[in-house]
Protein backbone atom coordinates (compact mmCIF):
# COMPACT_ATOMS: atom_id res chain seq x y z
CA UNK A 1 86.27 90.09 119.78
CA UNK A 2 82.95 89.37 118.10
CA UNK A 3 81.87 86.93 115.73
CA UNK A 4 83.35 88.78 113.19
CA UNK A 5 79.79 90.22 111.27
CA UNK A 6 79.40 93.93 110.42
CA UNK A 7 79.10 96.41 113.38
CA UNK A 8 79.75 93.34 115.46
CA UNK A 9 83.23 94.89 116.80
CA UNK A 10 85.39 97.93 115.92
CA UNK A 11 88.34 96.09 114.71
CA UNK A 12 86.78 93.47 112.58
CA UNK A 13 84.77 96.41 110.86
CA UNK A 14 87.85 98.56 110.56
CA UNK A 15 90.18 95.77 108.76
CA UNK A 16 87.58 93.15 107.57
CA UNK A 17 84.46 95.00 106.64
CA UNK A 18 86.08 98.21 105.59
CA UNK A 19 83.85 100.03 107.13
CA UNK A 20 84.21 103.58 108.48
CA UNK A 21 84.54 103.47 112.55
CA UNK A 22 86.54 106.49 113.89
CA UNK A 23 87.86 108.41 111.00
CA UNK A 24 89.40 107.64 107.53
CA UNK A 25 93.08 108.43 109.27
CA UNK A 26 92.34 106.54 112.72
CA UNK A 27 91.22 103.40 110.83
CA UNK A 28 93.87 103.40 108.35
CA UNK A 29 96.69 103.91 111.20
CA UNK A 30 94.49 100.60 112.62
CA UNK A 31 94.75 98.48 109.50
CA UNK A 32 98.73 99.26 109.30
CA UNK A 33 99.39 98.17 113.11
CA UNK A 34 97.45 94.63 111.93
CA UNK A 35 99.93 94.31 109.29
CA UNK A 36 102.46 94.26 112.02
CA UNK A 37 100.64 92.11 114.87
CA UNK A 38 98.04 89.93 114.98
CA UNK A 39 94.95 92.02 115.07
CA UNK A 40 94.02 90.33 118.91
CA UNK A 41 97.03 92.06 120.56
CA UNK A 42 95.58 95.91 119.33
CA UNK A 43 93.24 95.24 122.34
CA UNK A 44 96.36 95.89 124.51
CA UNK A 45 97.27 99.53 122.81
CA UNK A 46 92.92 100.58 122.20
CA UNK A 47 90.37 101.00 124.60
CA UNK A 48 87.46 100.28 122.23
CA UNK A 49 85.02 100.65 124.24
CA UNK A 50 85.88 104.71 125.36
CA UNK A 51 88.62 106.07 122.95
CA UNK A 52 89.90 109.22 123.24
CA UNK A 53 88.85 112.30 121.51
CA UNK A 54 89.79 112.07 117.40
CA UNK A 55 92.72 113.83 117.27
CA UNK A 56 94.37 112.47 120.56
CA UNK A 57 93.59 109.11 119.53
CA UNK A 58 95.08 109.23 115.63
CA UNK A 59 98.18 110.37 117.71
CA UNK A 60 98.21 107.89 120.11
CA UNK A 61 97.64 105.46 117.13
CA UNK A 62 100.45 107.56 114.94
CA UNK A 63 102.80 106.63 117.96
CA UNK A 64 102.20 103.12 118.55
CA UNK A 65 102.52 102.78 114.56
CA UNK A 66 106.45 104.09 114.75
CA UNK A 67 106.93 102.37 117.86
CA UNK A 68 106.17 98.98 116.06
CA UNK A 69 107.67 99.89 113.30
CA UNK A 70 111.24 100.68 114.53
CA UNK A 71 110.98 97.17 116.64
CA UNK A 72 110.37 95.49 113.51
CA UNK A 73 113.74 97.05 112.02
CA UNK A 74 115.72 97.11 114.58
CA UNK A 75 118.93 94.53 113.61
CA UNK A 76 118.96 91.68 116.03
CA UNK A 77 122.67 90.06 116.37
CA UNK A 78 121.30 86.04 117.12
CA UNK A 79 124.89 84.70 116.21
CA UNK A 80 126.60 82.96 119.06
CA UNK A 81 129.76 84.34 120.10
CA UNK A 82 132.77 83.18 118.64
């Protein structure tokens, strides 16, 4: 990532800056996956540098959202055996 300024890299001007990168739906799906994990590890789910068309993309994005998002809830049993 960047230093963090304006137009500096897509993710810091998606969820810091605010500022219109792919489309209103792509970025918002982008902002909700950095509410679930640190905003370093969407490197490993976006190719910044070449994403795919708009609509394949937001899809792509729309699946990796609901794939966090049921890991999140999913009920984890941590209690030792009795």
């Amino acid at each position: 990532m960047g230093n963090g300024r304006p137009y500096d890299h897509p993710l810091t001007d998606i969820i810091n800056h605010r500022i219109l990168t792919f489309s209103e739906t792509a970025d918002d799906l982008i902002r909700q996956i950095a509410l679930l994990i640190p905003p370093q590890k969407i490197d490993e789910y976006v190719n910044w540098q070449s994403p795919p068309p708009i609509a394949e993309f937001e899809a792509e994005l729309r699946t990796i959202l609901t794939q966090l998002r049921d890991n999140a809830t999913e009920p984890t049993d941590e209690r030792e055996p009795e």
